[in-house]
N, C-alpha and C. Protein backbone atom coordinates (compact mmCIF):
# COMPACT_ATOMS: atom_id res chain seq x y z
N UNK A 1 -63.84 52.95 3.18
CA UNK A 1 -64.01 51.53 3.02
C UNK A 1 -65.49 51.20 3.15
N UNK A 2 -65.72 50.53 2.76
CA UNK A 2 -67.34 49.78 2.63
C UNK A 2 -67.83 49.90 4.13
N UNK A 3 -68.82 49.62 4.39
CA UNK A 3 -69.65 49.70 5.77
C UNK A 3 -68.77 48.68 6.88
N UNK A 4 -69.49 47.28 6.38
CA UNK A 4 -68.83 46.33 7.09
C UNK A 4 -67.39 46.69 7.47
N UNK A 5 -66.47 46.52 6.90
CA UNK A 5 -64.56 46.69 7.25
C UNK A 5 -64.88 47.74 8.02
N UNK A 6 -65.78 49.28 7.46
CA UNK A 6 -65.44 50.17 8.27
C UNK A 6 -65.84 49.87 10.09
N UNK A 7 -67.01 49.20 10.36
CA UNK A 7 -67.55 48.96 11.41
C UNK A 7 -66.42 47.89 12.04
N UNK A 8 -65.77 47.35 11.27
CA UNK A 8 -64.45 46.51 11.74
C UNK A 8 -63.61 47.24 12.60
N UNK A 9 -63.22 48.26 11.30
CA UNK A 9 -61.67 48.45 11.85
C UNK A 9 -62.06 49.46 12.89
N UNK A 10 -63.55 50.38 13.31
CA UNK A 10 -63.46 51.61 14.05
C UNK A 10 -63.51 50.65 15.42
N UNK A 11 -64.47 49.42 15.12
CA UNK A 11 -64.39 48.83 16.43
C UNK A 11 -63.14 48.63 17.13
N UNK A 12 -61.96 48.05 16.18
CA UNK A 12 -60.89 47.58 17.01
C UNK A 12 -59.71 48.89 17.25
N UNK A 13 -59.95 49.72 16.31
CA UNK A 13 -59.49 50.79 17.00
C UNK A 13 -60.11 51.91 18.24
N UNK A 14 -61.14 51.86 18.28
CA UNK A 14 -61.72 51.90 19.98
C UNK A 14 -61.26 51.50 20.82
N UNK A 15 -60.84 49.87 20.78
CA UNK A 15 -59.87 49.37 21.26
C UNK A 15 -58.72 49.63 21.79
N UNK A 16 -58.00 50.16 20.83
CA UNK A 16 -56.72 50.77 21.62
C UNK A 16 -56.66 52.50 21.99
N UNK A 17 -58.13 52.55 22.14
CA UNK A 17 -57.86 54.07 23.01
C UNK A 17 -58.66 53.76 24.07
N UNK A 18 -59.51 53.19 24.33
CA UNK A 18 -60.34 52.90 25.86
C UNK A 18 -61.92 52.60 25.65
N UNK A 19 -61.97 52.17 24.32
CA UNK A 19 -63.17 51.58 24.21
C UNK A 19 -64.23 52.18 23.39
N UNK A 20 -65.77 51.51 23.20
CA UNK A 20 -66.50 52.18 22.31
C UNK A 20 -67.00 53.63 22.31
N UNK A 21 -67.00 53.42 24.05
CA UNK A 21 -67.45 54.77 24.70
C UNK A 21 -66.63 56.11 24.75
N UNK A 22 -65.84 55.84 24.02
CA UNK A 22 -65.28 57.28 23.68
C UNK A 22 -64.65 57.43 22.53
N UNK A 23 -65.01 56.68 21.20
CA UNK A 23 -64.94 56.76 20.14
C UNK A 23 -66.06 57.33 19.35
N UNK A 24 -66.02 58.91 18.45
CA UNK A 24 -67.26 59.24 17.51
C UNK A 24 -66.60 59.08 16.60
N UNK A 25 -67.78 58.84 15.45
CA UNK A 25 -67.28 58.65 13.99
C UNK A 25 -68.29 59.56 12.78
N UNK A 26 -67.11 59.45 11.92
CA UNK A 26 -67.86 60.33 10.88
C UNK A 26 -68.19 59.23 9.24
N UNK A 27 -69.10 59.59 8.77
CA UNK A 27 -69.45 58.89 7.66
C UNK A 27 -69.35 59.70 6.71
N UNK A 28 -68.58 59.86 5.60
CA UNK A 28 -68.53 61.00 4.60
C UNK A 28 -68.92 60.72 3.21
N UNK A 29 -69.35 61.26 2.62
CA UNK A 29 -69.44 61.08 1.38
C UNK A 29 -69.13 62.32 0.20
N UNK A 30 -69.89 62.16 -0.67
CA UNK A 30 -69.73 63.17 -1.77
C UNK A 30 -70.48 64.24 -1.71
N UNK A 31 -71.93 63.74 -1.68
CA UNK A 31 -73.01 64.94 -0.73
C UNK A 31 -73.37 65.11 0.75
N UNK A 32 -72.99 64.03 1.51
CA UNK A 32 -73.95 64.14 2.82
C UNK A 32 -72.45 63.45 3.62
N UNK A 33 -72.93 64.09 5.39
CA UNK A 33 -72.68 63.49 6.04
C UNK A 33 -73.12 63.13 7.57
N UNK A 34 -72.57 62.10 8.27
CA UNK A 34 -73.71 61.51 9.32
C UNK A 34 -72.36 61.41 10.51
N UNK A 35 -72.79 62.07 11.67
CA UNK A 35 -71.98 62.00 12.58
C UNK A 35 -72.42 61.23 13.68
N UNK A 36 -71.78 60.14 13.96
CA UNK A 36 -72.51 59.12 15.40
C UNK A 36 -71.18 58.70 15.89
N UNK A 37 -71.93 58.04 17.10
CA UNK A 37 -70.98 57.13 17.79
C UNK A 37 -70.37 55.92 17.57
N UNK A 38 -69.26 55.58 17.40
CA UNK A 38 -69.40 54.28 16.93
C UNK A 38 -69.75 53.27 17.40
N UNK A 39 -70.33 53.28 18.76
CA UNK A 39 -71.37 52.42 19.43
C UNK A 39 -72.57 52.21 18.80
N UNK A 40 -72.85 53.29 18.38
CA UNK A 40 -74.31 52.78 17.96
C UNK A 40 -75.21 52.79 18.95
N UNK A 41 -76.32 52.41 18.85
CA UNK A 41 -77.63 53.39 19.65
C UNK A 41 -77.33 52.20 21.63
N UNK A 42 -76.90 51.34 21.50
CA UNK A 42 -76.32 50.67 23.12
C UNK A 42 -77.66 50.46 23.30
N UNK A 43 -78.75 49.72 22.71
CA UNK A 43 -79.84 49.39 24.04
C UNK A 43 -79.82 49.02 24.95
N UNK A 44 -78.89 48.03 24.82
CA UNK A 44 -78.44 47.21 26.89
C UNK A 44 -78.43 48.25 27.64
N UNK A 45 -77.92 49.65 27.60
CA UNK A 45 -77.83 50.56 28.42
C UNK A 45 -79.16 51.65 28.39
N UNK A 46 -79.42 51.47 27.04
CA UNK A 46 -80.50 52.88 27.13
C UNK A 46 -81.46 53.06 28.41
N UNK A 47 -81.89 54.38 28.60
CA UNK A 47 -82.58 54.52 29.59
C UNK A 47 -82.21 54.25 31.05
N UNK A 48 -80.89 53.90 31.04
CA UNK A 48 -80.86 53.82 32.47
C UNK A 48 -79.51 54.96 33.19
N UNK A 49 -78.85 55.91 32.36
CA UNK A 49 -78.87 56.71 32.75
C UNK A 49 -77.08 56.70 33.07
N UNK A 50 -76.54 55.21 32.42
CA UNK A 50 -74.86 54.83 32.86
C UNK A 50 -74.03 55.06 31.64
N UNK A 51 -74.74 55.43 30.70
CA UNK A 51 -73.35 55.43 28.91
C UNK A 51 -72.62 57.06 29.25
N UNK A 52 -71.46 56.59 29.03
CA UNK A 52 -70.61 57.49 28.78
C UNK A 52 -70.76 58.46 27.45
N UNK A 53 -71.15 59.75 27.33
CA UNK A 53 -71.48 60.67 26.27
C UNK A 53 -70.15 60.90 25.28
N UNK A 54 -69.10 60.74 25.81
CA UNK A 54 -68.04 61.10 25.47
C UNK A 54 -68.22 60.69 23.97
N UNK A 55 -68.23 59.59 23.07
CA UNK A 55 -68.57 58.98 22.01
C UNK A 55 -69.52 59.88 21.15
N UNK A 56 -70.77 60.08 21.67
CA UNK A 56 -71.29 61.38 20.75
C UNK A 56 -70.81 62.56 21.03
N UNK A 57 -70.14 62.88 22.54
CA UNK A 57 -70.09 64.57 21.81
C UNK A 57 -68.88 64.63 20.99
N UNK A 58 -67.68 63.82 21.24
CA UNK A 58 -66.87 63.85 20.07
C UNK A 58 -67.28 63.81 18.54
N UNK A 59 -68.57 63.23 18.44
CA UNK A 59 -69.09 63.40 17.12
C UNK A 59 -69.75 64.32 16.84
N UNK A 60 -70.26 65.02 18.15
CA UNK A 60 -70.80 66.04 17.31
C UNK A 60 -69.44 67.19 17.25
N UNK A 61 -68.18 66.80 17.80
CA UNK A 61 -67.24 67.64 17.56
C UNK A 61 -66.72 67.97 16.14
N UNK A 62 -66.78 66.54 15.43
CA UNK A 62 -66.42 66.30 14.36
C UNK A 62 -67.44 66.94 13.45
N UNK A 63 -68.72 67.17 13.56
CA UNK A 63 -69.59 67.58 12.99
C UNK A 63 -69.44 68.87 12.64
N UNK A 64 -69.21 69.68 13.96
CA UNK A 64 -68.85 71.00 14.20
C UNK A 64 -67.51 71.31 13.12
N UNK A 65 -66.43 70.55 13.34
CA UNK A 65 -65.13 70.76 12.14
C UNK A 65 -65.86 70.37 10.58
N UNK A 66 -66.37 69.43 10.58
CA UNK A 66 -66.86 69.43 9.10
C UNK A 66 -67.65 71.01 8.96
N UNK A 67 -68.79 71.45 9.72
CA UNK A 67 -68.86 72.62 9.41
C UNK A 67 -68.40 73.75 9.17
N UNK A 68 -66.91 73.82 9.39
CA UNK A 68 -66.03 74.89 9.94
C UNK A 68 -66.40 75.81 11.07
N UNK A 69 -66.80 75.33 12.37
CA UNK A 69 -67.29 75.93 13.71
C UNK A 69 -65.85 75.44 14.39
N UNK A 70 -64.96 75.81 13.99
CA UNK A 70 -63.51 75.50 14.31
C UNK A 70 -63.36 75.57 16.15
N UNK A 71 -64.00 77.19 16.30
CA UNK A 71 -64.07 78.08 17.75
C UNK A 71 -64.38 77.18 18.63
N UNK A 72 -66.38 76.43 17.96
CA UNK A 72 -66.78 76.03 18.70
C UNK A 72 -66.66 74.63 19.56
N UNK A 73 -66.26 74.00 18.29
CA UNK A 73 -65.58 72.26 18.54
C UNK A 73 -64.10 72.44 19.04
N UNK A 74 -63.78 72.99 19.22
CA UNK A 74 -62.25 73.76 20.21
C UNK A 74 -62.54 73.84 21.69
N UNK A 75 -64.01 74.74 22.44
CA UNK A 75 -64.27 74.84 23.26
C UNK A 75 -64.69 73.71 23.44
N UNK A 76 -65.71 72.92 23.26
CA UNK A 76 -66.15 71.63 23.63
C UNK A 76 -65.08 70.39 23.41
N UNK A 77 -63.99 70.69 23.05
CA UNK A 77 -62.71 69.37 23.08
C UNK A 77 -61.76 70.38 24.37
N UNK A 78 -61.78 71.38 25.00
CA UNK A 78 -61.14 71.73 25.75
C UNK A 78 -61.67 71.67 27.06
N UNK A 79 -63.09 71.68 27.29
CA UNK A 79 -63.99 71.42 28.24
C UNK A 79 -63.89 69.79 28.38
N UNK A 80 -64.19 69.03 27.78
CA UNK A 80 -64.03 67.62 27.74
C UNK A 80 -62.53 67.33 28.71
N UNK A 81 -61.49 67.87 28.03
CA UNK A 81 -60.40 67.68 28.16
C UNK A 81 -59.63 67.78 29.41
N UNK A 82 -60.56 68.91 30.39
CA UNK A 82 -60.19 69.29 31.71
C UNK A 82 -61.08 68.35 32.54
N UNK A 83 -62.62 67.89 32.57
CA UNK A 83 -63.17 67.13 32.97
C UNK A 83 -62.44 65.68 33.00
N UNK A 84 -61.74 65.31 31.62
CA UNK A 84 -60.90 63.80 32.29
C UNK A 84 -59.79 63.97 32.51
N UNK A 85 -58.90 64.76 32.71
CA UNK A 85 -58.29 65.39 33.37
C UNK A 85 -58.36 65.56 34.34
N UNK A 86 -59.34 66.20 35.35
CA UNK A 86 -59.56 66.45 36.83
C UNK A 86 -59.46 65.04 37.26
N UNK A 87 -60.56 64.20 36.77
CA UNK A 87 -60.73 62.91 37.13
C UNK A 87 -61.66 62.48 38.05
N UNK A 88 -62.28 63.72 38.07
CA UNK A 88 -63.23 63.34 39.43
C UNK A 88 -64.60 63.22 39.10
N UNK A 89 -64.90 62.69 37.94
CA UNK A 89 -66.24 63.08 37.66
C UNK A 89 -66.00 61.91 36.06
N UNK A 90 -65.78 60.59 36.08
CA UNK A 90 -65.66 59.69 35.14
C UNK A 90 -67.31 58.60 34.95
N UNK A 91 -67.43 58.17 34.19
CA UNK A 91 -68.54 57.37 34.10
C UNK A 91 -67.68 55.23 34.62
N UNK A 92 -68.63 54.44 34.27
CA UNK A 92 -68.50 53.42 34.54
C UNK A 92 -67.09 53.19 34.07
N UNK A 93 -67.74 52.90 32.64
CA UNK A 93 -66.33 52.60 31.51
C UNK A 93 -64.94 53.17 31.98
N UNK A 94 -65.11 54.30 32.67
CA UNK A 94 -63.88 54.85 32.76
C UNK A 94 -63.27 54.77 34.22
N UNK A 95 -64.09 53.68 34.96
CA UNK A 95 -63.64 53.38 36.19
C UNK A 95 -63.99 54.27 37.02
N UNK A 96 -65.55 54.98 36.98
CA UNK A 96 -65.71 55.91 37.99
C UNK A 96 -67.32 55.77 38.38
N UNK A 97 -67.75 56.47 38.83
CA UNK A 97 -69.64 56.50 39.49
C UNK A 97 -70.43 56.99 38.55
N UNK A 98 -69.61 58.37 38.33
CA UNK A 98 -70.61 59.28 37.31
C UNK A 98 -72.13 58.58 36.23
N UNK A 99 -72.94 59.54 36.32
CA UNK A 99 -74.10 59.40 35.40
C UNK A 99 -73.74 59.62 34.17
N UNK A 100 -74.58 59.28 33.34
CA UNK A 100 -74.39 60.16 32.31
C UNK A 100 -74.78 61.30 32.49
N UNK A 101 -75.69 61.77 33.19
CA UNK A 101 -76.02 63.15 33.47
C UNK A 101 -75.30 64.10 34.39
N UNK A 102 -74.63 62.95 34.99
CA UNK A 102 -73.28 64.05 36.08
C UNK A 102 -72.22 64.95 35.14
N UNK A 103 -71.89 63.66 34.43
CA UNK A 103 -71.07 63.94 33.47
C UNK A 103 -71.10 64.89 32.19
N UNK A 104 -72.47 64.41 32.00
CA UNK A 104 -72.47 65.84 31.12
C UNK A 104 -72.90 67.01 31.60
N UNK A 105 -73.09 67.13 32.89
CA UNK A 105 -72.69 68.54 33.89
C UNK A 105 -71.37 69.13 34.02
N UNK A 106 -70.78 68.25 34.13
CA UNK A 106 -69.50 68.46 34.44
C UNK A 106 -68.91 69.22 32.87
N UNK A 107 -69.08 68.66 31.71
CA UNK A 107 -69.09 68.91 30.85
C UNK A 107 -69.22 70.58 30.36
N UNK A 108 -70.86 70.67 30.78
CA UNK A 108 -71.19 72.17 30.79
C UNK A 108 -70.81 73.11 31.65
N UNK A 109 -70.30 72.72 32.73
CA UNK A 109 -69.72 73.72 34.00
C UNK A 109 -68.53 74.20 33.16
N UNK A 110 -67.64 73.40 32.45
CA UNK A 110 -66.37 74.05 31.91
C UNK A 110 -66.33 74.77 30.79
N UNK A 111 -67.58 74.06 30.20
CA UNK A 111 -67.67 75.32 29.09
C UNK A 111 -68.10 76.57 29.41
């Protein structure tokens, strides 16, 4: 769908999974493609160290499957997966303390 609708509908479907912060998106085309968050770059937050990563690394998960790195975007959705899972290590959004930098410790410990 066109830009606009698309920036519509990913927003409100963020929505019904827990928000922007853990929604990535893919942009596809015929030659190229662009993997982001569907947040978008968050200045209100930049630099201070509280956005939830979850949103890009799912995109760069998706990135990884567009490449066929099947293995690797497997390990990094299974690492993710035990981290919110445990529960002990969540960012704001997700009702917890974590940094973004805790979090994406936590992240790398499981991988």
């Amino acid at each position: 769908m066109p830009n606009l609708y698309g920036d519509i509908v990913s927003d409100l479907c963020a929505g019904l999974v827990g928000g922007l912060g853990v929604v990535g998106a893919a942009n596809l085309g015929a030659d190229a493609a662009v993997f982001e968050a569907v947040h978008g770059s968050a200045p209100d937050i930049a630099g201070r160290n509280i956005a939830n990563p979850t949103a890009l690394l799912l995109s760069a998960v998706m990135m990884l499957r567009h490449l066929e790195e099947d293995a690797a975007a497997g390990r990094i959705m299974e690492a993710l997966r035990r981290v919110l899972s445990a529960g002990q290590v969540r960012t704001r959004d997700l009702h917890g303390t974590a940094t973004t930098t805790e979090f994406a410790e936590a992240i790398c410990r499981m991988l």
